[in-house]
PDB file of N, CA and C in Angstrom:
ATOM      1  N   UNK A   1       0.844  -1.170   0.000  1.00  0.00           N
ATOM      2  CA  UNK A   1       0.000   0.000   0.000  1.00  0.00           C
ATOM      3  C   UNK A   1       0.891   1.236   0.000  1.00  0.00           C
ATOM      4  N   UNK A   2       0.621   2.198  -0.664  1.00  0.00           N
ATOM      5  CA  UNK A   2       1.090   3.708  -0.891  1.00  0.00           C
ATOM      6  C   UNK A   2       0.881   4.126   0.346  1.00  0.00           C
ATOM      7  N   UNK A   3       1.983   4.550   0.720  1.00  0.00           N
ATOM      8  CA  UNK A   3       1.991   5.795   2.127  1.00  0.00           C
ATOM      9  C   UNK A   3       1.767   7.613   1.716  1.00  0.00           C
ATOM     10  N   UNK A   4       1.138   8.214   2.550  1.00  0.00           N
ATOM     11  CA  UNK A   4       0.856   9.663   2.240  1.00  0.00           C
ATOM     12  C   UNK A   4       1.572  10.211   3.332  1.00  0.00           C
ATOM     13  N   UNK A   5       1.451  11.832   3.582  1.00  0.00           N
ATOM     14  CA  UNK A   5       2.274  12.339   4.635  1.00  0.00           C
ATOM     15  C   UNK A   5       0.867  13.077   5.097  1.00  0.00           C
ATOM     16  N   UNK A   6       1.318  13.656   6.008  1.00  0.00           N
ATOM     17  CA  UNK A   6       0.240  14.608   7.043  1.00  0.00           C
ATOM     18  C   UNK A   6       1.079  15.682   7.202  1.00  0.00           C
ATOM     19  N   UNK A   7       0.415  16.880   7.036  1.00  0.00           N
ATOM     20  CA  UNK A   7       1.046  18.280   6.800  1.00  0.00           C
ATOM     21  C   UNK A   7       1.591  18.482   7.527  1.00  0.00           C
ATOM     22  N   UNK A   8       2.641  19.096   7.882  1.00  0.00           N
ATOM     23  CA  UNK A   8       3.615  19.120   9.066  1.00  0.00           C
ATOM     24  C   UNK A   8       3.010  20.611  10.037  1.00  0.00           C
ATOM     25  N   UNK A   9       2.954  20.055  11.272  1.00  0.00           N
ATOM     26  CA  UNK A   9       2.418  20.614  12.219  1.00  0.00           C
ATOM     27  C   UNK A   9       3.229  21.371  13.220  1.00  0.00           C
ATOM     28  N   UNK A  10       2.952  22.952  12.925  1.00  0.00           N
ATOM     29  CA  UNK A  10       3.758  24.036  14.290  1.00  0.00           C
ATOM     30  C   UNK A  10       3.007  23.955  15.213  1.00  0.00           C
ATOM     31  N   UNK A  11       3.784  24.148  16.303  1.00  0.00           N
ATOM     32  CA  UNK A  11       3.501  24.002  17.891  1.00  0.00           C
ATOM     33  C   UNK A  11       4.212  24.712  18.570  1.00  0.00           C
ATOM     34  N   UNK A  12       3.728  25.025  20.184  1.00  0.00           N
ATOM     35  CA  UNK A  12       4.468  26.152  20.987  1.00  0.00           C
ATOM     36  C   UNK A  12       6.068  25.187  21.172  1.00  0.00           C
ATOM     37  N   UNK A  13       7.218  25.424  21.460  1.00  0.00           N
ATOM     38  CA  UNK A  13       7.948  24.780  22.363  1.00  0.00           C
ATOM     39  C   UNK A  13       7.799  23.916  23.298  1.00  0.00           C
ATOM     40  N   UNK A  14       6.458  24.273  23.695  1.00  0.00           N
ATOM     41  CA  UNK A  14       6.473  23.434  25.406  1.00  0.00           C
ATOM     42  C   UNK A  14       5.974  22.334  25.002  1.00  0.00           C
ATOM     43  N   UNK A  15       4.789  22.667  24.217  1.00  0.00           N
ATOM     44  CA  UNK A  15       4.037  21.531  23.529  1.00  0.00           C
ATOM     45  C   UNK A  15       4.736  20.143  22.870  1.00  0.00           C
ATOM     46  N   UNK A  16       5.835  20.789  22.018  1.00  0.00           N
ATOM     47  CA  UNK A  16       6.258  19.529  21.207  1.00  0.00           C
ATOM     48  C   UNK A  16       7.615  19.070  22.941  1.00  0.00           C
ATOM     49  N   UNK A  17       8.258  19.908  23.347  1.00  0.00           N
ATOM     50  CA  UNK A  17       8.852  18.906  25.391  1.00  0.00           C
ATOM     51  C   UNK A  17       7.456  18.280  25.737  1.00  0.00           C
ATOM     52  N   UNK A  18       6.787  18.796  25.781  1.00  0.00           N
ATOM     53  CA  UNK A  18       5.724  18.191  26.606  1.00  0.00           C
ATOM     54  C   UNK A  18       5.530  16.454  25.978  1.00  0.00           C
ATOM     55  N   UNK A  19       4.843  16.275  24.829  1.00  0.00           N
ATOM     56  CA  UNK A  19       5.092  15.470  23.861  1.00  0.00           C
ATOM     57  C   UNK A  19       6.207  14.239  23.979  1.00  0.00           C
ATOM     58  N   UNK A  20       7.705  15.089  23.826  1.00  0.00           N
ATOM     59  CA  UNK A  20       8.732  14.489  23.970  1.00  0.00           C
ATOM     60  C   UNK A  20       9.224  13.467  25.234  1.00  0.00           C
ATOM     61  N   UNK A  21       8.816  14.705  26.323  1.00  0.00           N
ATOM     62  CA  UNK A  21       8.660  14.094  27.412  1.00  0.00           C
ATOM     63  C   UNK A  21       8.469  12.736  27.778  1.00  0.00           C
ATOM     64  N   UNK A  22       6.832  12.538  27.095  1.00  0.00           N
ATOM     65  CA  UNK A  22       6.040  11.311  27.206  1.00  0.00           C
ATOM     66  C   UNK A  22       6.854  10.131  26.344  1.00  0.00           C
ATOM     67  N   UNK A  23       7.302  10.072  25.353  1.00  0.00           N
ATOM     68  CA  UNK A  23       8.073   8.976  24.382  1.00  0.00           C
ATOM     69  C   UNK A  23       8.314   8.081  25.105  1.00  0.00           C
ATOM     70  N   UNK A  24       7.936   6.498  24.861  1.00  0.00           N
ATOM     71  CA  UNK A  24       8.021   5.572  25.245  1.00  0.00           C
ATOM     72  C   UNK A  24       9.462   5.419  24.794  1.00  0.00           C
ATOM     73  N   UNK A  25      10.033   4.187  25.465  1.00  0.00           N
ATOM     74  CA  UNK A  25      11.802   3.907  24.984  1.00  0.00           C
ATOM     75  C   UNK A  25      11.351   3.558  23.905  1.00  0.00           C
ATOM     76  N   UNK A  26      11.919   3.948  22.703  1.00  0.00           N
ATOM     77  CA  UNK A  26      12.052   3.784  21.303  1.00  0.00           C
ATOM     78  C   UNK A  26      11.161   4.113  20.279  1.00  0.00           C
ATOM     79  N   UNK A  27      10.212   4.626  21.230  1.00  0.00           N
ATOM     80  CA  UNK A  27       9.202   5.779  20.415  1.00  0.00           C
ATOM     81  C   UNK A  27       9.655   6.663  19.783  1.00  0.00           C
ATOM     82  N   UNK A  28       9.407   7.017  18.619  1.00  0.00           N
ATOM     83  CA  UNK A  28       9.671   8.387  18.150  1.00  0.00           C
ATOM     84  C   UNK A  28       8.379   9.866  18.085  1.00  0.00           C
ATOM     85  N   UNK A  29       9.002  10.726  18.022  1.00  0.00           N
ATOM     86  CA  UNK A  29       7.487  11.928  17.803  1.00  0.00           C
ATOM     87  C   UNK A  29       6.683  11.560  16.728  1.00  0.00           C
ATOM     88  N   UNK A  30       6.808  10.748  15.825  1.00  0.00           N
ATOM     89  CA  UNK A  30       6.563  10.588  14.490  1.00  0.00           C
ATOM     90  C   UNK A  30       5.887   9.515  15.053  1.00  0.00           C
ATOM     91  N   UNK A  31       5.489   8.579  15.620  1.00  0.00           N
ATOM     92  CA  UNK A  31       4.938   7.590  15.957  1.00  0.00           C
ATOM     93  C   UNK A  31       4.390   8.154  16.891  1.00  0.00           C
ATOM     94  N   UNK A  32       4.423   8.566  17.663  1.00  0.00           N
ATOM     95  CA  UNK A  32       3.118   9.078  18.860  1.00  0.00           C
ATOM     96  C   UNK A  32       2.634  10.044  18.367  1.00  0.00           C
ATOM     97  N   UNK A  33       2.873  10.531  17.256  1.00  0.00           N
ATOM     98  CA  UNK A  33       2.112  11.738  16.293  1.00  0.00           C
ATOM     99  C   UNK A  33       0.935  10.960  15.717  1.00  0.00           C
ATOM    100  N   UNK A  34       1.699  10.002  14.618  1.00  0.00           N
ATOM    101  CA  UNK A  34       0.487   9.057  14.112  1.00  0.00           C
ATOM    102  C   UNK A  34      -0.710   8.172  15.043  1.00  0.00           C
ATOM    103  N   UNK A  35       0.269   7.873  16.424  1.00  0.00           N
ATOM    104  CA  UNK A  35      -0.543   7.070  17.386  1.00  0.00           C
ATOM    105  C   UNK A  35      -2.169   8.060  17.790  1.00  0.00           C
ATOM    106  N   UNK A  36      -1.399   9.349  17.554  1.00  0.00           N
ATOM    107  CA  UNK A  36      -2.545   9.761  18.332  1.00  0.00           C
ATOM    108  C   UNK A  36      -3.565  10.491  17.553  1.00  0.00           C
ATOM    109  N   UNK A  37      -3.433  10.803  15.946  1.00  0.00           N
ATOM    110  CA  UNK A  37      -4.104  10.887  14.933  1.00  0.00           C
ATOM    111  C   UNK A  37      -4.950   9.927  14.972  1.00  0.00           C
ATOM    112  N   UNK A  38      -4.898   8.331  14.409  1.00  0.00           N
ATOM    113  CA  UNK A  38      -5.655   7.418  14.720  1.00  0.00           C
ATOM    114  C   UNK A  38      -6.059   7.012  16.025  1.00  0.00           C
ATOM    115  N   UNK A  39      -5.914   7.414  17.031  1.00  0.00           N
ATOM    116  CA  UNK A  39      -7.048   7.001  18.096  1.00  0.00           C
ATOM    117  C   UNK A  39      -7.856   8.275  18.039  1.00  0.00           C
ATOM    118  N   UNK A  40      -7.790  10.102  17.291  1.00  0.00           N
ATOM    119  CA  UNK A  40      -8.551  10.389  17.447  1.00  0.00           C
ATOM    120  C   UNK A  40      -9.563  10.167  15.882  1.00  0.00           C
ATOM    121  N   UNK A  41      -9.317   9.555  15.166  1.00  0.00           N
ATOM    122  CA  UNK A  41     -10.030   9.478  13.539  1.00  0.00           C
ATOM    123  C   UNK A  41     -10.979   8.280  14.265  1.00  0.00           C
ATOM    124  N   UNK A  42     -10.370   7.086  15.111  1.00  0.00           N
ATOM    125  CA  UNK A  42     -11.524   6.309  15.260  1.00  0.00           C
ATOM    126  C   UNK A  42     -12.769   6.366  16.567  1.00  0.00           C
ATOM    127  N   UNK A  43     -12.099   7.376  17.233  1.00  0.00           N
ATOM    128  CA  UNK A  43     -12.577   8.104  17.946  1.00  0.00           C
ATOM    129  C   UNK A  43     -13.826   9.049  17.689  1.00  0.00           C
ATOM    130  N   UNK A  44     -13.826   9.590  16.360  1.00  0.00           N
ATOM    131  CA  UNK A  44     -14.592  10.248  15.581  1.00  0.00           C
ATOM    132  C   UNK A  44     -15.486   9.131  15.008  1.00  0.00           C
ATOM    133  N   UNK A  45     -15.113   8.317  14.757  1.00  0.00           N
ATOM    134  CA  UNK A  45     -15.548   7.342  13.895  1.00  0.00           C
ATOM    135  C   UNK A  45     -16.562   6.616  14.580  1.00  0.00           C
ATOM    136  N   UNK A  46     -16.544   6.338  16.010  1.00  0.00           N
ATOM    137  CA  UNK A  46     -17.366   5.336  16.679  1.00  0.00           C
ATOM    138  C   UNK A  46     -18.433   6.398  17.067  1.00  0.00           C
ATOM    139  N   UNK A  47     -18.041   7.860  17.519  1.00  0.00           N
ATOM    140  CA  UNK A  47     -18.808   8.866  17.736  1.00  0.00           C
ATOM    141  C   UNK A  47     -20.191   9.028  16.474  1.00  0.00           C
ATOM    142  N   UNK A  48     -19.028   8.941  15.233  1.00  0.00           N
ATOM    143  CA  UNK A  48     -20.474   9.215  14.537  1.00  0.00           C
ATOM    144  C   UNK A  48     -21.111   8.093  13.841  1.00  0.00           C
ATOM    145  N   UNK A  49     -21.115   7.085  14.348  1.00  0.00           N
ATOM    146  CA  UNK A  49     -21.542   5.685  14.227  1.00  0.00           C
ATOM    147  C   UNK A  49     -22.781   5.802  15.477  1.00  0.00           C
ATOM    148  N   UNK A  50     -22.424   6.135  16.504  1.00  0.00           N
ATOM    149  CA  UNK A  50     -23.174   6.052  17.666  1.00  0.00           C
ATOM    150  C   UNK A  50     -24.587   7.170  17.505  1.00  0.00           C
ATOM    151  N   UNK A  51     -24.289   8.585  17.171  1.00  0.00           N
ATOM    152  CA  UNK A  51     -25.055   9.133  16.534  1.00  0.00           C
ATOM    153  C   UNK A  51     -26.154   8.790  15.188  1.00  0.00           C
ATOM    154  N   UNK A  52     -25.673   7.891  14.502  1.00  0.00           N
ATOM    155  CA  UNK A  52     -25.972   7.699  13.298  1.00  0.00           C
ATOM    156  C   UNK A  52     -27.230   6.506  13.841  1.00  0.00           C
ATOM    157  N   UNK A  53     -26.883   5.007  14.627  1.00  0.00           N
ATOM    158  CA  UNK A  53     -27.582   4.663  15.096  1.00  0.00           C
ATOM    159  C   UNK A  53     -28.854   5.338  16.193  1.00  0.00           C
ATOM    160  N   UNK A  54     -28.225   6.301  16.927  1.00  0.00           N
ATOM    161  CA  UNK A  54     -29.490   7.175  18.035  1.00  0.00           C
ATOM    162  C   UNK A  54     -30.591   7.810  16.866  1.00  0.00           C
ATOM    163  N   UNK A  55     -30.021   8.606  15.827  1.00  0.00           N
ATOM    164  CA  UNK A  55     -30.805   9.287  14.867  1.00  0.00           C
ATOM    165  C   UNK A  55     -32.174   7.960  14.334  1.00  0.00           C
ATOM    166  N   UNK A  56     -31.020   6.921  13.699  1.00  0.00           N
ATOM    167  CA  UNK A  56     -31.745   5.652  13.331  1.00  0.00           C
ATOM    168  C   UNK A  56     -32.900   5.038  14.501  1.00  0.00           C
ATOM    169  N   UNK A  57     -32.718   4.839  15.237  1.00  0.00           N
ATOM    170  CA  UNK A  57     -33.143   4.699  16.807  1.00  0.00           C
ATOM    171  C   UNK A  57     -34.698   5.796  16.455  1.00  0.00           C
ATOM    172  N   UNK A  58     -34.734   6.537  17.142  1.00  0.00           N
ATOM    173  CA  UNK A  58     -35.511   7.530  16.778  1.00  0.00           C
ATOM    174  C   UNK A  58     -36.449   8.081  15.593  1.00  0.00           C
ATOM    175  N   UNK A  59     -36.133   7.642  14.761  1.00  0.00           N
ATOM    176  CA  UNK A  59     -36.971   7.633  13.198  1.00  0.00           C
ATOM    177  C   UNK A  59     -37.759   5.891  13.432  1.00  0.00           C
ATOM    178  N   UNK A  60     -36.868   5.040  13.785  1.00  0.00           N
ATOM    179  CA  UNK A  60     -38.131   3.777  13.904  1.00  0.00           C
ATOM    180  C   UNK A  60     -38.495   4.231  15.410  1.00  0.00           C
ATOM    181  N   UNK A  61     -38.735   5.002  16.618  1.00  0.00           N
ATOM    182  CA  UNK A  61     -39.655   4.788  17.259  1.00  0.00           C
ATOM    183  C   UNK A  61     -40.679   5.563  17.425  1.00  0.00           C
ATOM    184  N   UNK A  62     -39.987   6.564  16.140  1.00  0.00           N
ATOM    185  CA  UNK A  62     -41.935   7.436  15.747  1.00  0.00           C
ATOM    186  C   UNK A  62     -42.431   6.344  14.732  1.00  0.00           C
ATOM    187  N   UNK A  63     -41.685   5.740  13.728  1.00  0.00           N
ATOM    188  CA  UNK A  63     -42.350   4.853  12.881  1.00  0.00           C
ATOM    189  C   UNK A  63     -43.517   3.935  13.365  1.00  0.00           C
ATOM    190  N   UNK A  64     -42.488   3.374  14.181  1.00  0.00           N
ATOM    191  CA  UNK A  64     -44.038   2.018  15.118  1.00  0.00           C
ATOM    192  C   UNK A  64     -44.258   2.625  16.437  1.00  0.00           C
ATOM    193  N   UNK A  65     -44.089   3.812  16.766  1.00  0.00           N
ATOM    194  CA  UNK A  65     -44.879   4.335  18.134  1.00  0.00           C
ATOM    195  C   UNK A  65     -44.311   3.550  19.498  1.00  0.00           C
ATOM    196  N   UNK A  66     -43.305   3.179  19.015  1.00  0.00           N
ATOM    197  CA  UNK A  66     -43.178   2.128  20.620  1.00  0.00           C
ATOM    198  C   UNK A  66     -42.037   3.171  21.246  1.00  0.00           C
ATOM    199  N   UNK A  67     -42.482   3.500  22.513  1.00  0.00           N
ATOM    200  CA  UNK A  67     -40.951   4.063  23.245  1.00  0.00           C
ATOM    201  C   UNK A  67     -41.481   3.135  24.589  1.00  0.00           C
ATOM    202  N   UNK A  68     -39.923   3.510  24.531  1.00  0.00           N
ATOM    203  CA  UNK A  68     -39.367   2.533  26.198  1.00  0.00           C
ATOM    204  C   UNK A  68     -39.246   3.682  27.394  1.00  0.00           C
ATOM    205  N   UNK A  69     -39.445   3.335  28.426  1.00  0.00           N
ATOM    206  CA  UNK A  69     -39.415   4.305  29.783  1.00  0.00           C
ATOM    207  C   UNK A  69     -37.642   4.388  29.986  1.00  0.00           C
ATOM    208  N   UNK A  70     -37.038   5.013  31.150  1.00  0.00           N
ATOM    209  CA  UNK A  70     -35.516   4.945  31.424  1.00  0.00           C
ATOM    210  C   UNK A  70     -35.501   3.738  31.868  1.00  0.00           C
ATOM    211  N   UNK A  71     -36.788   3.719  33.271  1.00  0.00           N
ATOM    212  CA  UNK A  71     -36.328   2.201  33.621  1.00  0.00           C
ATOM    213  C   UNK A  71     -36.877   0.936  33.331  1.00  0.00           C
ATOM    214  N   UNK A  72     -37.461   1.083  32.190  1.00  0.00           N
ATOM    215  CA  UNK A  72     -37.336   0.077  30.769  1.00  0.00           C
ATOM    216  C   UNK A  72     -35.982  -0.465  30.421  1.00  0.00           C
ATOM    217  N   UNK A  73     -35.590   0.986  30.129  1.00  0.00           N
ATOM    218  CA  UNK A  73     -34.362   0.707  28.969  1.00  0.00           C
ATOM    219  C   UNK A  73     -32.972   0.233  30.336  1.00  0.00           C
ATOM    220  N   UNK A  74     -33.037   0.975  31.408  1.00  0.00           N
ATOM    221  CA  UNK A  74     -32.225   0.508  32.419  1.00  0.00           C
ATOM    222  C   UNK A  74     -31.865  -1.349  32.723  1.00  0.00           C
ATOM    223  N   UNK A  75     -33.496  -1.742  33.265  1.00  0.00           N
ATOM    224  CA  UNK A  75     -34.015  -2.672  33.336  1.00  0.00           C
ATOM    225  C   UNK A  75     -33.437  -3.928  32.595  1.00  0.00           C
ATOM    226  N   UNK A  76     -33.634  -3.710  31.305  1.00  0.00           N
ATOM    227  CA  UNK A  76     -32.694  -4.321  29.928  1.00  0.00           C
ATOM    228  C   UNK A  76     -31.619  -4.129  29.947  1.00  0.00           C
ATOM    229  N   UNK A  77     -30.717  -3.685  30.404  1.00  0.00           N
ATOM    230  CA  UNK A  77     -29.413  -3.372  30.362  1.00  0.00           C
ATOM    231  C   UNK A  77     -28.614  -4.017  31.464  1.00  0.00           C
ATOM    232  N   UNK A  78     -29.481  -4.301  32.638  1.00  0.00           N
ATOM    233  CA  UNK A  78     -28.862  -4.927  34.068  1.00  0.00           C
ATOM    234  C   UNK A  78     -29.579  -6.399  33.639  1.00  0.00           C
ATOM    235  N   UNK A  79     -30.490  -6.717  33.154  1.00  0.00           N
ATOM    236  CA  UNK A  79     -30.116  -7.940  32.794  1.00  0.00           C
ATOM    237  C   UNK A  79     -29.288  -8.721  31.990  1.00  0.00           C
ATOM    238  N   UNK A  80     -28.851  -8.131  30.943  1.00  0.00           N
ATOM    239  CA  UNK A  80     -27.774  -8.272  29.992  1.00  0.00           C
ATOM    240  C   UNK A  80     -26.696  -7.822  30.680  1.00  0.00           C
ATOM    241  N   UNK A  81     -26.586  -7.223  31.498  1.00  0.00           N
ATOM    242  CA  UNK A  81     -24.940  -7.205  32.734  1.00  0.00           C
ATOM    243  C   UNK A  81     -25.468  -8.037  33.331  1.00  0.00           C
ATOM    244  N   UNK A  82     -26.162  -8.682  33.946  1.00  0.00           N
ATOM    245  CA  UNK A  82     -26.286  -9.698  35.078  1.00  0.00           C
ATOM    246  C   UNK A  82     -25.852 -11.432  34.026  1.00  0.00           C
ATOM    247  N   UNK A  83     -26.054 -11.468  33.081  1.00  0.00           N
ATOM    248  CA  UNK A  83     -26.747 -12.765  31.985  1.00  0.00           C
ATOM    249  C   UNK A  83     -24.999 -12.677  31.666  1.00  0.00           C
ATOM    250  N   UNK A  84     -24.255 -11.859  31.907  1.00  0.00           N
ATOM    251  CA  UNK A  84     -22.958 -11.821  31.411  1.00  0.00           C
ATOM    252  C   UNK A  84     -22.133 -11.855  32.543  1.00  0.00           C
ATOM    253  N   UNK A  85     -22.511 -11.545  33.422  1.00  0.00           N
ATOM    254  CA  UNK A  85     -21.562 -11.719  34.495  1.00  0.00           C
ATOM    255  C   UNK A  85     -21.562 -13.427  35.345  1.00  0.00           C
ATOM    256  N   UNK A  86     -23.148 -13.285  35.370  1.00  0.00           N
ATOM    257  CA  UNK A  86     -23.135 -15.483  35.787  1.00  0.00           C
ATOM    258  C   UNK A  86     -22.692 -15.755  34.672  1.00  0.00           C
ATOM    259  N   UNK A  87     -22.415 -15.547  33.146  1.00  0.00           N
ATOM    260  CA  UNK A  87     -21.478 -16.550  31.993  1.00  0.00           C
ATOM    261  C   UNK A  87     -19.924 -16.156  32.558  1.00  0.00           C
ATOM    262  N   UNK A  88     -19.346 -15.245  32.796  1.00  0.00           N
ATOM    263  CA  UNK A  88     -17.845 -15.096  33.368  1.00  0.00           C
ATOM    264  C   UNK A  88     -17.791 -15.920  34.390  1.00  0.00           C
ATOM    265  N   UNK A  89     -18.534 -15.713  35.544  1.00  0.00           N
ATOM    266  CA  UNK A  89     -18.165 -16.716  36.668  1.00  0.00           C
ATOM    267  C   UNK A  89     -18.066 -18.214  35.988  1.00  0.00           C
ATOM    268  N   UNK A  90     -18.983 -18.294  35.553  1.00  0.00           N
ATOM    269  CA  UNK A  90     -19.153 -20.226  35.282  1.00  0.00           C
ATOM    270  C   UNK A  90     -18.234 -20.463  34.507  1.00  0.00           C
ATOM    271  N   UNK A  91     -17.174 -19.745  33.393  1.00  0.00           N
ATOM    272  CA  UNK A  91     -15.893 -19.926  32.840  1.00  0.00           C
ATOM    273  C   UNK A  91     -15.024 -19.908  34.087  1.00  0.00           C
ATOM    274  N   UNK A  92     -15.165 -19.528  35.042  1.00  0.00           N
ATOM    275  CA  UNK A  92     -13.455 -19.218  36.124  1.00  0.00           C
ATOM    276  C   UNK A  92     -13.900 -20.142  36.650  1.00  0.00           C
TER     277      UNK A  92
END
């Protein structure tokens, strides 16, 4: 696969020590640059996935009229944590 570049980015002084600072042994800035580009692109990504479903969400529950209460939707949610937590125990 073809590699591209990312526009090269000015910063205060402190910012790019600050940065530096953090470098894992054998990290470079160039790698915790990219590291942290992609955790925020998929970061964005699950954000507007999550939106995209709530919007979706909402168009079918004017469609068929059904809404759920909080502690409906709560309700459902601690059983599916409870239904998952007795499956962890019974694996250990």
């Amino acid at each position: 696969m073809k590699t591209a570049t990312l526009p090269s980015l000015r910063v205060e002084p402190a910012l790019r020590e600050a940065a530096e600072d953090l470098l894992q042994n054998g990290e470079t800035l160039s790698g915790f640059i990219e590291a942290a580009v992609r955790q925020q692109v998929r970061s964005r990504q699950l954000r507007d996935e999550f939106i995209k479903r709530g919007l979706a969400s909402l168009e079918d529950t004017k469609r068929t009229g059904m809404y759920y209460t909080a502690e409906e939707s709560l309700g459902r949610l601690d059983a599916i944590l409870a239904s998952h937590q007795t499956r962890t125990k019974h694996r250990t």
